[in-house]
PDB file of N, CA and C in Angstrom:
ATOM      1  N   UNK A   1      40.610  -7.219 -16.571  1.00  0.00           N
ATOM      2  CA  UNK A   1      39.435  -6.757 -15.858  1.00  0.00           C
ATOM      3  C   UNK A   1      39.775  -5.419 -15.192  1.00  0.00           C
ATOM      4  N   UNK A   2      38.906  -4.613 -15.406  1.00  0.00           N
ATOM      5  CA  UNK A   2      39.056  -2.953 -14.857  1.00  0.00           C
ATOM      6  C   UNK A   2      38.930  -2.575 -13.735  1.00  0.00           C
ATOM      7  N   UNK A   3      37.619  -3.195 -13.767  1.00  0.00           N
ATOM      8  CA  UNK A   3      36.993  -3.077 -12.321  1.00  0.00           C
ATOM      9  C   UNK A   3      36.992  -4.286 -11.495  1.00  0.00           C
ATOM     10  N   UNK A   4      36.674  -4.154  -9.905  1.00  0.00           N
ATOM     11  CA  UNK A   4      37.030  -5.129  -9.001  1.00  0.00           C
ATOM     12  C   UNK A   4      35.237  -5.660  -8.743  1.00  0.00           C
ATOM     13  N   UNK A   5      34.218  -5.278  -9.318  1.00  0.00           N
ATOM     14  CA  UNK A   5      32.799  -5.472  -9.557  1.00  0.00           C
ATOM     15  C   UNK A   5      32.103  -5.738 -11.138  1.00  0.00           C
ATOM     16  N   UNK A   6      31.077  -6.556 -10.722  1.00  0.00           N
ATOM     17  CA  UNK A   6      30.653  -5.943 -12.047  1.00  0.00           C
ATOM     18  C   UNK A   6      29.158  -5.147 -11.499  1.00  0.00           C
ATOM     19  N   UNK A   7      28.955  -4.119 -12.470  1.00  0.00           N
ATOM     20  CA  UNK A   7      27.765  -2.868 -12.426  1.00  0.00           C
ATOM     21  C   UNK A   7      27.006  -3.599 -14.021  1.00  0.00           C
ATOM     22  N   UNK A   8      26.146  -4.282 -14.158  1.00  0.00           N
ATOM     23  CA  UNK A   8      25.777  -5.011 -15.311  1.00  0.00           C
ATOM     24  C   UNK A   8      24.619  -3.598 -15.890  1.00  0.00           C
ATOM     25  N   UNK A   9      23.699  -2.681 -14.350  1.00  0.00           N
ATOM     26  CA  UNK A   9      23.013  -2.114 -15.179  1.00  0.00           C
ATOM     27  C   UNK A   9      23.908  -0.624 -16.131  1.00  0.00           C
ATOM     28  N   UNK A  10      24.924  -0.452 -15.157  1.00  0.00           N
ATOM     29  CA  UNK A  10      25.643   0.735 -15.446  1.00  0.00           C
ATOM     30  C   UNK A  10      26.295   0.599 -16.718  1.00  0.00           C
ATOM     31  N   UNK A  11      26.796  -0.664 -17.065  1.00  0.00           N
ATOM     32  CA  UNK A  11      26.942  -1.248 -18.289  1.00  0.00           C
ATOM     33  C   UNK A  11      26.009  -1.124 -19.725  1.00  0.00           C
ATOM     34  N   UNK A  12      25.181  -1.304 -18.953  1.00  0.00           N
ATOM     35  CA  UNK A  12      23.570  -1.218 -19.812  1.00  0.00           C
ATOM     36  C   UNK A  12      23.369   0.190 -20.149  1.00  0.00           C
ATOM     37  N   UNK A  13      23.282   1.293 -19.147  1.00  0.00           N
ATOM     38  CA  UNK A  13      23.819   2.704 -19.484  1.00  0.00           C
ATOM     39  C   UNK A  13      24.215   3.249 -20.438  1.00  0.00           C
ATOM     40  N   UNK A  14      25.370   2.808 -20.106  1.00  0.00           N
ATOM     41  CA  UNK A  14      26.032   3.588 -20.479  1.00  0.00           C
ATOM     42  C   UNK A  14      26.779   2.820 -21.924  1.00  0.00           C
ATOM     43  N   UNK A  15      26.238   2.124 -22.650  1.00  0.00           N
ATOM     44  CA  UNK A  15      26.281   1.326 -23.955  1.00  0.00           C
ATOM     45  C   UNK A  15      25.099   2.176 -24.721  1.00  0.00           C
ATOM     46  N   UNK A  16      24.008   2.716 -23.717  1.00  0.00           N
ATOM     47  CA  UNK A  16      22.578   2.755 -23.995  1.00  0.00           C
ATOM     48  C   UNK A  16      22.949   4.836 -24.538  1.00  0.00           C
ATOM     49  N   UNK A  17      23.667   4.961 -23.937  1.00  0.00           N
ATOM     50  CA  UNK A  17      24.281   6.727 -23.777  1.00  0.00           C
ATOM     51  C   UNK A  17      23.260   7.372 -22.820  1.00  0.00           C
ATOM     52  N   UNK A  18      22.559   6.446 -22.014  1.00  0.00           N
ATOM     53  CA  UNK A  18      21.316   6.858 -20.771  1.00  0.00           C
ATOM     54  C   UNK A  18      22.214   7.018 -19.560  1.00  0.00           C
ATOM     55  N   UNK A  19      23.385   6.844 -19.253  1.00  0.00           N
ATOM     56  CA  UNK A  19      24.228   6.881 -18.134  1.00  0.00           C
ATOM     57  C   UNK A  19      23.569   8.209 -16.846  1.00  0.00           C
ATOM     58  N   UNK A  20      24.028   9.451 -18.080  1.00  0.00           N
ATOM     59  CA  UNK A  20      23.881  10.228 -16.862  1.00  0.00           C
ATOM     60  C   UNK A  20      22.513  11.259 -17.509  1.00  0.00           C
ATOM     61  N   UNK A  21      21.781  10.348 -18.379  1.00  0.00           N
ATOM     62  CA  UNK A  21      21.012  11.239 -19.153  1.00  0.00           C
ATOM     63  C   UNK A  21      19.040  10.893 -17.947  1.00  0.00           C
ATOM     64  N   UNK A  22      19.189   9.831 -16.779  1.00  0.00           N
ATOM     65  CA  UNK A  22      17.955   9.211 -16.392  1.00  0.00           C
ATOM     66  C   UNK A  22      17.635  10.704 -15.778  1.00  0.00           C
ATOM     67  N   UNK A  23      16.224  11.403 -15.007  1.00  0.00           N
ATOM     68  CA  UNK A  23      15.700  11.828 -14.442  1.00  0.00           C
ATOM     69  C   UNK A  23      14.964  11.367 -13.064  1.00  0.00           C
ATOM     70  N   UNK A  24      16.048  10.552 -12.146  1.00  0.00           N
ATOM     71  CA  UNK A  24      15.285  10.279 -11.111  1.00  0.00           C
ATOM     72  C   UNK A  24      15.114  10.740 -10.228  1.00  0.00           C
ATOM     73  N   UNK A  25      14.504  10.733  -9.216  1.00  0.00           N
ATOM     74  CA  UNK A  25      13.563  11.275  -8.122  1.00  0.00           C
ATOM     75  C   UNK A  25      14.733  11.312  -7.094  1.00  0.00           C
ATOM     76  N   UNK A  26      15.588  10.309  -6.777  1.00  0.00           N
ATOM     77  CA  UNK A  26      16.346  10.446  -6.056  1.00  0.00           C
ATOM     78  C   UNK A  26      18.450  10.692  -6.551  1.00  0.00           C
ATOM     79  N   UNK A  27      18.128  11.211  -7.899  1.00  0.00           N
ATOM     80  CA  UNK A  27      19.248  10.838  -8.661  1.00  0.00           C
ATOM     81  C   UNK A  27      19.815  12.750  -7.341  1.00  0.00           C
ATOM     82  N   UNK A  28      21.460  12.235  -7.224  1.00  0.00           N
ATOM     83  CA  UNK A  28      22.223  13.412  -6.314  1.00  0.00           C
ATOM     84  C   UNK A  28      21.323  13.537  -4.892  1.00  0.00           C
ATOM     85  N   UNK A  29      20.384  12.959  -4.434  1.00  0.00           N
ATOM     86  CA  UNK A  29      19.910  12.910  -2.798  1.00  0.00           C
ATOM     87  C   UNK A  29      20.680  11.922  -2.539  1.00  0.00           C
ATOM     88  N   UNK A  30      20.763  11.943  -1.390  1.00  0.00           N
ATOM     89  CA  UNK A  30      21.154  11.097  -0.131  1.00  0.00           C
ATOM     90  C   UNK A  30      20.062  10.425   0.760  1.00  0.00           C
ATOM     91  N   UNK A  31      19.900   9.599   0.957  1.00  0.00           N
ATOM     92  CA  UNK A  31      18.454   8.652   1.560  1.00  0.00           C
ATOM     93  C   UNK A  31      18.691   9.096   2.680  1.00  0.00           C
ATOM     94  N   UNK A  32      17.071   9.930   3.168  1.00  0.00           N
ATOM     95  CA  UNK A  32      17.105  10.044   4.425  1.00  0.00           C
ATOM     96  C   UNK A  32      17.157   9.066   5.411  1.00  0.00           C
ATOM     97  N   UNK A  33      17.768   9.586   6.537  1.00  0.00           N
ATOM     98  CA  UNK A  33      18.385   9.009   7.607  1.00  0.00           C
ATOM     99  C   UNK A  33      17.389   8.087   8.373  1.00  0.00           C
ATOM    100  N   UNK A  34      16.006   8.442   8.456  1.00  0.00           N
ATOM    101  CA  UNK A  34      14.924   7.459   9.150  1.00  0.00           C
ATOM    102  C   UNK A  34      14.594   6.266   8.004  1.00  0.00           C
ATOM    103  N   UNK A  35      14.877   6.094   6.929  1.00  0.00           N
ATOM    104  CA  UNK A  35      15.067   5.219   6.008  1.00  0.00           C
ATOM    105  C   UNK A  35      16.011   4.457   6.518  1.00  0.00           C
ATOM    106  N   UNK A  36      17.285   4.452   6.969  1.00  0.00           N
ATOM    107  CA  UNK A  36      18.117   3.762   7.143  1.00  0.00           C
ATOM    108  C   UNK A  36      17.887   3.167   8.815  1.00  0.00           C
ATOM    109  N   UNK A  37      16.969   3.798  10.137  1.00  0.00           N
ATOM    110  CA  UNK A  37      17.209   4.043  10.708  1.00  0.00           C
ATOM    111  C   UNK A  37      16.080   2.964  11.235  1.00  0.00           C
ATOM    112  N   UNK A  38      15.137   2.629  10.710  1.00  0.00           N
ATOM    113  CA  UNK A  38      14.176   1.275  10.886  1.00  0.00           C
ATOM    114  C   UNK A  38      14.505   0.094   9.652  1.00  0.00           C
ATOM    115  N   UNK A  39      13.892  -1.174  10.267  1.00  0.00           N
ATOM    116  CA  UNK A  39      13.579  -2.349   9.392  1.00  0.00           C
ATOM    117  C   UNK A  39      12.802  -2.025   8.874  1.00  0.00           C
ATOM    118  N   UNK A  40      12.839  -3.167   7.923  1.00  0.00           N
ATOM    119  CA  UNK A  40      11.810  -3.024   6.806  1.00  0.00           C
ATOM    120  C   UNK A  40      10.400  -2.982   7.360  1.00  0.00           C
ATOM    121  N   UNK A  41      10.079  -3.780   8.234  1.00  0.00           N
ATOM    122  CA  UNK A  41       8.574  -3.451   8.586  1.00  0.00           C
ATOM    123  C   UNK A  41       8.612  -2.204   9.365  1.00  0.00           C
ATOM    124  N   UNK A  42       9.150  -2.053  10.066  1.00  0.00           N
ATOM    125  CA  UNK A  42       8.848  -0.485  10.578  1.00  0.00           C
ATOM    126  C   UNK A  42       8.665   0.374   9.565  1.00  0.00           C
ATOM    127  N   UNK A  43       9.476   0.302   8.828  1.00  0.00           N
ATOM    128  CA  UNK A  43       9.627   1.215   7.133  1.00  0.00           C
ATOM    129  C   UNK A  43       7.953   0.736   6.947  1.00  0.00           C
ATOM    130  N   UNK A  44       7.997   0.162   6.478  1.00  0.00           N
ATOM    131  CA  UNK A  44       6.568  -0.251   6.024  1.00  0.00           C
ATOM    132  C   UNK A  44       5.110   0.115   6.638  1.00  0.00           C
ATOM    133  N   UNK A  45       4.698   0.173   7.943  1.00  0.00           N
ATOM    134  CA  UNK A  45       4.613   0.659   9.011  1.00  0.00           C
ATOM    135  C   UNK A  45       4.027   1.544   8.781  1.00  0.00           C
ATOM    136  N   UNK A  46       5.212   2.991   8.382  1.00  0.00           N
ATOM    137  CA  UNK A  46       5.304   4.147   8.737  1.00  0.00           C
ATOM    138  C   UNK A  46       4.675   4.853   7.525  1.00  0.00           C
ATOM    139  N   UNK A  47       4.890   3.741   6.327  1.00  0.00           N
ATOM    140  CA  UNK A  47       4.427   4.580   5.088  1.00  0.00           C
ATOM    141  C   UNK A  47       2.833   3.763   5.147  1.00  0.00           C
ATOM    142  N   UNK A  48       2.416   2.971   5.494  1.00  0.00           N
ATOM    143  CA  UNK A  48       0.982   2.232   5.342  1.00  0.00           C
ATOM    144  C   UNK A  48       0.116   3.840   6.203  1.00  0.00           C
ATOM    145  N   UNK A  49       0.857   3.904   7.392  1.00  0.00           N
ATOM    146  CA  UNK A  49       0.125   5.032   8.103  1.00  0.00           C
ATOM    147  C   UNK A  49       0.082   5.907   7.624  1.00  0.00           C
ATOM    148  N   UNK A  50       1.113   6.756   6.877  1.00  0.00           N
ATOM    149  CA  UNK A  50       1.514   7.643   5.918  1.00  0.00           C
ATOM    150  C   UNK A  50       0.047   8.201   4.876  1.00  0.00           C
ATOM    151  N   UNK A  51      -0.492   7.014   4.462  1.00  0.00           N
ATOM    152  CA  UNK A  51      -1.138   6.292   3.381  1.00  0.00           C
ATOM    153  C   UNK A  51      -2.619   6.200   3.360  1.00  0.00           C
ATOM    154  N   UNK A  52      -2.475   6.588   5.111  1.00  0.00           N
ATOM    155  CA  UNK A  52      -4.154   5.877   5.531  1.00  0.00           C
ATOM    156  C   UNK A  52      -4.694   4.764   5.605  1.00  0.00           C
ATOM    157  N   UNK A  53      -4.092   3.748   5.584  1.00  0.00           N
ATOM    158  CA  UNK A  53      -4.063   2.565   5.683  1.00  0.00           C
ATOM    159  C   UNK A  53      -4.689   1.717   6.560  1.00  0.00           C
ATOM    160  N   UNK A  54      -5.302   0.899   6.972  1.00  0.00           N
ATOM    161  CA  UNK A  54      -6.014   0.628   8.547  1.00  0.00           C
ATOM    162  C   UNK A  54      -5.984  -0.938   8.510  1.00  0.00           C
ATOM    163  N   UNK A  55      -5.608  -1.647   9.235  1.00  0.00           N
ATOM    164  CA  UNK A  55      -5.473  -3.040   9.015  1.00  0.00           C
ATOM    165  C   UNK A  55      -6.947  -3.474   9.306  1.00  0.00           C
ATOM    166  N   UNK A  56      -6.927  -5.031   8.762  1.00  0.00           N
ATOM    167  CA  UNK A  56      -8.673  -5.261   8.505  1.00  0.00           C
ATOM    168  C   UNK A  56      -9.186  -5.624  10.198  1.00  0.00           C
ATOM    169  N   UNK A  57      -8.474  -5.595  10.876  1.00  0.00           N
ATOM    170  CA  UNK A  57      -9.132  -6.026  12.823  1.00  0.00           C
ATOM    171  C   UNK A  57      -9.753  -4.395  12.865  1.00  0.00           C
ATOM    172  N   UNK A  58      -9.079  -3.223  12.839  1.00  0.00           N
ATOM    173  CA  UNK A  58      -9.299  -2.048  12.869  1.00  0.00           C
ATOM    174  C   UNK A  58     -10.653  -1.189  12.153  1.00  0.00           C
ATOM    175  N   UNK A  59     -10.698  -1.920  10.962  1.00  0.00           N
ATOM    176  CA  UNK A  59     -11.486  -1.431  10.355  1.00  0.00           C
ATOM    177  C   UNK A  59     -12.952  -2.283  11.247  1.00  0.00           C
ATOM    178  N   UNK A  60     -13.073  -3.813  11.394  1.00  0.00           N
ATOM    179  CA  UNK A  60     -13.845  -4.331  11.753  1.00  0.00           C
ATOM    180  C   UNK A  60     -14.026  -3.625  13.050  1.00  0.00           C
ATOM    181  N   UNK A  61     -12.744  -3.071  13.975  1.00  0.00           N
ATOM    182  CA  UNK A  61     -13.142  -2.861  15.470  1.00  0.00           C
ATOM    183  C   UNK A  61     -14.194  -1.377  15.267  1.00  0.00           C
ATOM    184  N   UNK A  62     -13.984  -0.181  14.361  1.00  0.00           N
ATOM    185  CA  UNK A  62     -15.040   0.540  13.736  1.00  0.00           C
ATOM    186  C   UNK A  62     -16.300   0.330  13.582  1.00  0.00           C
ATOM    187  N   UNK A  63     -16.207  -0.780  12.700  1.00  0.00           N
ATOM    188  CA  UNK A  63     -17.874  -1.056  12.526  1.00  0.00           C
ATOM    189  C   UNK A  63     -18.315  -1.458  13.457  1.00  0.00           C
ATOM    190  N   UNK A  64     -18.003  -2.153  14.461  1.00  0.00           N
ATOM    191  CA  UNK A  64     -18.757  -2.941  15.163  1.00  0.00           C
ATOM    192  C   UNK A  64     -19.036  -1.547  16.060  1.00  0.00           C
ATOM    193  N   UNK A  65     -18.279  -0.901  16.692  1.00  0.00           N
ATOM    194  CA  UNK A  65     -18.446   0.316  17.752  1.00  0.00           C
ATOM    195  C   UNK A  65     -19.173   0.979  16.980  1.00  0.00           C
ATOM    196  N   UNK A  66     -19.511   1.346  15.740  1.00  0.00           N
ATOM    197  CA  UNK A  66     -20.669   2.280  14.925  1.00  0.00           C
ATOM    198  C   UNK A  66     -21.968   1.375  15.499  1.00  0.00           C
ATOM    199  N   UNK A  67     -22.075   0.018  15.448  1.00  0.00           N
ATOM    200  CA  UNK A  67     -23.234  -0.937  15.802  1.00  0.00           C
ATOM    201  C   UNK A  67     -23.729  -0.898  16.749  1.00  0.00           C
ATOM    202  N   UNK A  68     -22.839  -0.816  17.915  1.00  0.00           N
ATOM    203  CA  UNK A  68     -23.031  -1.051  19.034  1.00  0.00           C
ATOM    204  C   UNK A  68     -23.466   0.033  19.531  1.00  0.00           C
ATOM    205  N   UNK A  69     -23.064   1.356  19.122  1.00  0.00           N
ATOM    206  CA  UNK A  69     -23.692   2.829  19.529  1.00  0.00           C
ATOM    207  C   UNK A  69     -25.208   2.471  19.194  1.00  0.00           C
ATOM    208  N   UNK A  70     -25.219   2.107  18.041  1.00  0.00           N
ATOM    209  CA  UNK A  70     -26.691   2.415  17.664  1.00  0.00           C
ATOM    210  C   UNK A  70     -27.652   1.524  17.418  1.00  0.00           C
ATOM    211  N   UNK A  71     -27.125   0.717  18.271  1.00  0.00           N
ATOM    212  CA  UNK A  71     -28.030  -0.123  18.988  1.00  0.00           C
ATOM    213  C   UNK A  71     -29.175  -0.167  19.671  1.00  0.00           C
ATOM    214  N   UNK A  72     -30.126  -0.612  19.316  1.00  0.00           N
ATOM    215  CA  UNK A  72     -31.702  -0.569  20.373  1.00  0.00           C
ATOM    216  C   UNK A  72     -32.629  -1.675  20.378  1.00  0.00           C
ATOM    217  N   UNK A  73     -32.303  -2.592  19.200  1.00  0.00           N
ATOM    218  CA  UNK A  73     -32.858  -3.552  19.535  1.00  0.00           C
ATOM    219  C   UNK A  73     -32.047  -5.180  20.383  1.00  0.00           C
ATOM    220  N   UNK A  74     -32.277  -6.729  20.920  1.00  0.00           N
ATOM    221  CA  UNK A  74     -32.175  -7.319  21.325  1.00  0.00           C
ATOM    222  C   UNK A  74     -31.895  -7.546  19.917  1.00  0.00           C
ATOM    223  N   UNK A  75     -32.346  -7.898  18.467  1.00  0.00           N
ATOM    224  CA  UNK A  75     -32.249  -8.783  17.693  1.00  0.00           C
ATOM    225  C   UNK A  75     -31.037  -8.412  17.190  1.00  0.00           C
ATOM    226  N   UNK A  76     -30.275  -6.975  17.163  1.00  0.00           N
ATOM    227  CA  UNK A  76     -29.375  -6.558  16.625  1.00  0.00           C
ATOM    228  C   UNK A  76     -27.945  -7.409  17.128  1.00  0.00           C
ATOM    229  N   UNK A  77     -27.837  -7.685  18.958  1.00  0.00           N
ATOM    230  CA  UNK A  77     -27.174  -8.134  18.954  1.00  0.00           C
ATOM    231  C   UNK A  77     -26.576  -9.661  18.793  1.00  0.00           C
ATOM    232  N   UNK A  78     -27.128 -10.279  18.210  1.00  0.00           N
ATOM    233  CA  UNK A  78     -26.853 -11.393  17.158  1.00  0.00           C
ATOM    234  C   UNK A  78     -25.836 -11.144  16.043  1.00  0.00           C
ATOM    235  N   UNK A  79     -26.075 -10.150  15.245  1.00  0.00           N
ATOM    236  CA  UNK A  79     -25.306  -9.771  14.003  1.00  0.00           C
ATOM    237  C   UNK A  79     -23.935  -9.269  14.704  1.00  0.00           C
ATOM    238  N   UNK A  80     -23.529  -8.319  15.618  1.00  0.00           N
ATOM    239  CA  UNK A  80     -22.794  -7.913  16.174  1.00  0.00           C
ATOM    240  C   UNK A  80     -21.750  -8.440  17.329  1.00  0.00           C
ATOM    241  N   UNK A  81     -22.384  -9.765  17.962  1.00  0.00           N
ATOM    242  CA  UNK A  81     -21.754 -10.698  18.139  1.00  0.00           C
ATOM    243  C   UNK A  81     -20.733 -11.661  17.046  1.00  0.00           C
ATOM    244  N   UNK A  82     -21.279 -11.807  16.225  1.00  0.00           N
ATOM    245  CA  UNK A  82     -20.721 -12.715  15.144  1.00  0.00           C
ATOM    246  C   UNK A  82     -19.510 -11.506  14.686  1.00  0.00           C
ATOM    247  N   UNK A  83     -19.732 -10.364  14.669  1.00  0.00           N
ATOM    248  CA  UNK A  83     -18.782  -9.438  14.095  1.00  0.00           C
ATOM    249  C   UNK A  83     -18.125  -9.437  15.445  1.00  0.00           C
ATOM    250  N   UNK A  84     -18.258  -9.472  16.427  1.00  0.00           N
ATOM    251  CA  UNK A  84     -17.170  -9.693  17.461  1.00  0.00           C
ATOM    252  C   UNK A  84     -15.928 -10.843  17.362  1.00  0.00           C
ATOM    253  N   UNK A  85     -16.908 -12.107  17.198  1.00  0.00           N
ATOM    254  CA  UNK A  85     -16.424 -12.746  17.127  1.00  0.00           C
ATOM    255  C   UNK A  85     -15.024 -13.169  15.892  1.00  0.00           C
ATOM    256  N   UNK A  86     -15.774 -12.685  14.717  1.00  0.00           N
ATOM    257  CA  UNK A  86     -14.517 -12.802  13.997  1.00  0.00           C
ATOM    258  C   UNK A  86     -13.335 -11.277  14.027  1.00  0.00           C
ATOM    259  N   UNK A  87     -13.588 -10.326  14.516  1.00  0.00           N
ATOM    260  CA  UNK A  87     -12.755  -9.272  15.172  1.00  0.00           C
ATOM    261  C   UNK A  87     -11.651  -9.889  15.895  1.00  0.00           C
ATOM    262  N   UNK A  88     -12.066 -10.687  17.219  1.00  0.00           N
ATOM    263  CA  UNK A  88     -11.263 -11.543  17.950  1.00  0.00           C
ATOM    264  C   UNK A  88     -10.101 -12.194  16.936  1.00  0.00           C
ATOM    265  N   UNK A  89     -10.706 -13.180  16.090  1.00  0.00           N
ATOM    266  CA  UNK A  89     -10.004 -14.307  15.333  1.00  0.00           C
ATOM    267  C   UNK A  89      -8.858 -13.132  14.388  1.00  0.00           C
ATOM    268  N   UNK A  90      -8.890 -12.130  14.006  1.00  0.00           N
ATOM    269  CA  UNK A  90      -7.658 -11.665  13.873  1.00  0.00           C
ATOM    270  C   UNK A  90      -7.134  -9.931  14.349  1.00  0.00           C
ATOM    271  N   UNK A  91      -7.351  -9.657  15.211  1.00  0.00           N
ATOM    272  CA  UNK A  91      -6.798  -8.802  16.061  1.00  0.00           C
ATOM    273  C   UNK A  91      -5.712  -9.341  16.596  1.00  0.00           C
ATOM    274  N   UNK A  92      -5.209  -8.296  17.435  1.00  0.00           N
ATOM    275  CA  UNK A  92      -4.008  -8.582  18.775  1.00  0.00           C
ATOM    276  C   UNK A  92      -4.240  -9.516  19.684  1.00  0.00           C
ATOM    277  N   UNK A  93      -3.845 -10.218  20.207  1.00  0.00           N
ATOM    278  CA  UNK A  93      -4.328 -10.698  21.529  1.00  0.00           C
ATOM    279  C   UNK A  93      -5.228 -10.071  22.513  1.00  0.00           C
ATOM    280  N   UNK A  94      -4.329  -8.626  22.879  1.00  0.00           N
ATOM    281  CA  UNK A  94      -4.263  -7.980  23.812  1.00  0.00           C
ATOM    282  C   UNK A  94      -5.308  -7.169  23.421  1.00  0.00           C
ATOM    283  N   UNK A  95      -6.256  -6.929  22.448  1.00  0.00           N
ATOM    284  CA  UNK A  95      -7.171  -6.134  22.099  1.00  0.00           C
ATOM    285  C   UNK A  95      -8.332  -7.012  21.855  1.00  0.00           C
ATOM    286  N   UNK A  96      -8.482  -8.292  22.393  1.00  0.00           N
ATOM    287  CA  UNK A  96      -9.950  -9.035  22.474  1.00  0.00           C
ATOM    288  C   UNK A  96     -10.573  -8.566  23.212  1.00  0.00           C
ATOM    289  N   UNK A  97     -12.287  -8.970  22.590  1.00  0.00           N
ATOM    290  CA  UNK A  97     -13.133  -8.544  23.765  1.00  0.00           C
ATOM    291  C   UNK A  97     -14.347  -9.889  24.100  1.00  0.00           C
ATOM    292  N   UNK A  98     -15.099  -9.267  25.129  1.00  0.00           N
ATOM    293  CA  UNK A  98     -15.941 -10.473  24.942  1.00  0.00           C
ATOM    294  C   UNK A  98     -17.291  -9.854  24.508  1.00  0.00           C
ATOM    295  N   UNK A  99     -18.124 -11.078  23.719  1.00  0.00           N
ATOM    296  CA  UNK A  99     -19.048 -10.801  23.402  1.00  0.00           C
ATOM    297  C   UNK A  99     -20.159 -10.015  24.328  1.00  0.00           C
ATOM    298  N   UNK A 100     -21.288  -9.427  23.327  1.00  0.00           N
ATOM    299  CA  UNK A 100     -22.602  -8.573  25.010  1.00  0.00           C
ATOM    300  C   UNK A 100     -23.510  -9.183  24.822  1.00  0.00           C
ATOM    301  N   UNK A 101     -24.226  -8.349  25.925  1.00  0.00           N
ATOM    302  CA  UNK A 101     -25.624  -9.066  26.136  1.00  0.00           C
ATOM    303  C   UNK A 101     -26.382  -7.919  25.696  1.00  0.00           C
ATOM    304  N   UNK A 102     -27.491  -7.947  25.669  1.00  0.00           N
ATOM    305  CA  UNK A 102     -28.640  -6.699  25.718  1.00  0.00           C
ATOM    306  C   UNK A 102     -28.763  -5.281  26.825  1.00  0.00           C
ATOM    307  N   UNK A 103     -28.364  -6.824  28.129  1.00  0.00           N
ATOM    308  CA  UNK A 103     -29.225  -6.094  29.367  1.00  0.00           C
ATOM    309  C   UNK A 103     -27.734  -4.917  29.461  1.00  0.00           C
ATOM    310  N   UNK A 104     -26.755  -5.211  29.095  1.00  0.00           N
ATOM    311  CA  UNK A 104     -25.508  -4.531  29.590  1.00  0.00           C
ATOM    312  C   UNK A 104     -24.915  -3.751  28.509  1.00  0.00           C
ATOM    313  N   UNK A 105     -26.115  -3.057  26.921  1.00  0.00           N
ATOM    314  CA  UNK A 105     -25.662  -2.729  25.919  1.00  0.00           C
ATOM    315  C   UNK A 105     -24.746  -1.050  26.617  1.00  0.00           C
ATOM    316  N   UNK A 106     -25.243  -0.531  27.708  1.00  0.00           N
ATOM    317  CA  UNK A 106     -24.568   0.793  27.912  1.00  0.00           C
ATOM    318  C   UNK A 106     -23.269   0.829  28.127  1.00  0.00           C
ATOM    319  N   UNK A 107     -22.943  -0.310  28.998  1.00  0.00           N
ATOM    320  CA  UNK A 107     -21.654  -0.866  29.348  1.00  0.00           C
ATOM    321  C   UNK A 107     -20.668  -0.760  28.241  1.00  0.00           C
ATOM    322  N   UNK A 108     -20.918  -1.744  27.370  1.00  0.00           N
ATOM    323  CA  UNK A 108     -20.579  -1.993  25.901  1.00  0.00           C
ATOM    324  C   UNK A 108     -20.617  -0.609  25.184  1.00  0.00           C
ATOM    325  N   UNK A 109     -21.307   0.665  25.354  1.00  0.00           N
ATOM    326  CA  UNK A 109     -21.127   1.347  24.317  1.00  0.00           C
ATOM    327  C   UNK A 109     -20.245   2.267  24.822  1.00  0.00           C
ATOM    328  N   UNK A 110     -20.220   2.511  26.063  1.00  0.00           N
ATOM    329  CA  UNK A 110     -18.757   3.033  26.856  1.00  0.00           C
ATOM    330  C   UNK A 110     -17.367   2.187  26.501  1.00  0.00           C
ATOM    331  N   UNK A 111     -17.481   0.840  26.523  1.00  0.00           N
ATOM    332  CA  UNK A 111     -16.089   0.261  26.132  1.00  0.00           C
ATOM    333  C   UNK A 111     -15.633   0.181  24.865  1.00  0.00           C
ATOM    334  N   UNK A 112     -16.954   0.422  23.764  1.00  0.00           N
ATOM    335  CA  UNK A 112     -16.235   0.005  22.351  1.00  0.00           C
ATOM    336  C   UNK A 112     -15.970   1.532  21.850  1.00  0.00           C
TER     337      UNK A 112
END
């Protein structure tokens, strides 16, 4: 035995005469340092944001504040409650709200 490993794809390579013939993206870089420098979800994280990405509480906390601006009727807030409500069921904790009323829609369009 030659080696103190086995390299099964380098093997594959270089049987293949593809060894040093690949074109990759990172073939002679060195992985940047903030790569190494978070976990994987932070990594993950950073490229979702990267990406434009918006988790689905976020996107819901949007619509509902588009609703709630433009708001004028009593019947509206029925529909917009229920979109509160499931907002709540997966958001943060710390970013619940409570449902409105009519009489206090100005309130509400200052907070959302």
């Amino acid at each position: 035995m030659e080696r103190k490993y086995n390299d099964l794809i380098g093997e594959i390579l270089e049987r293949s005469g593809e060894k040093d013939n690949y074109q990759g993206k990172w073939k002679g870089k060195p992985i940047p340092k903030d790569y190494l420098s978070m976990d994987t979800f932070q990594h993950f994280q950073k490229i979702a944001k990267d990406s434009g990405f918006l988790p689905p509480w976020l996107k819901l906390q949007k619509e509902i504040s588009a609703l709630v601006q433009a708001c004028t009727k009593e019947a509206e807030i029925k529909a917009i409650n229920k979109k509160i409500k499931a907002y709540n069921k997966v958001c943060p904790l710390p970013m619940q709200k409570p449902t409105i009323r009519f009489e206090r829609i100005e309130e509400a369009k200052r907070e959302w």
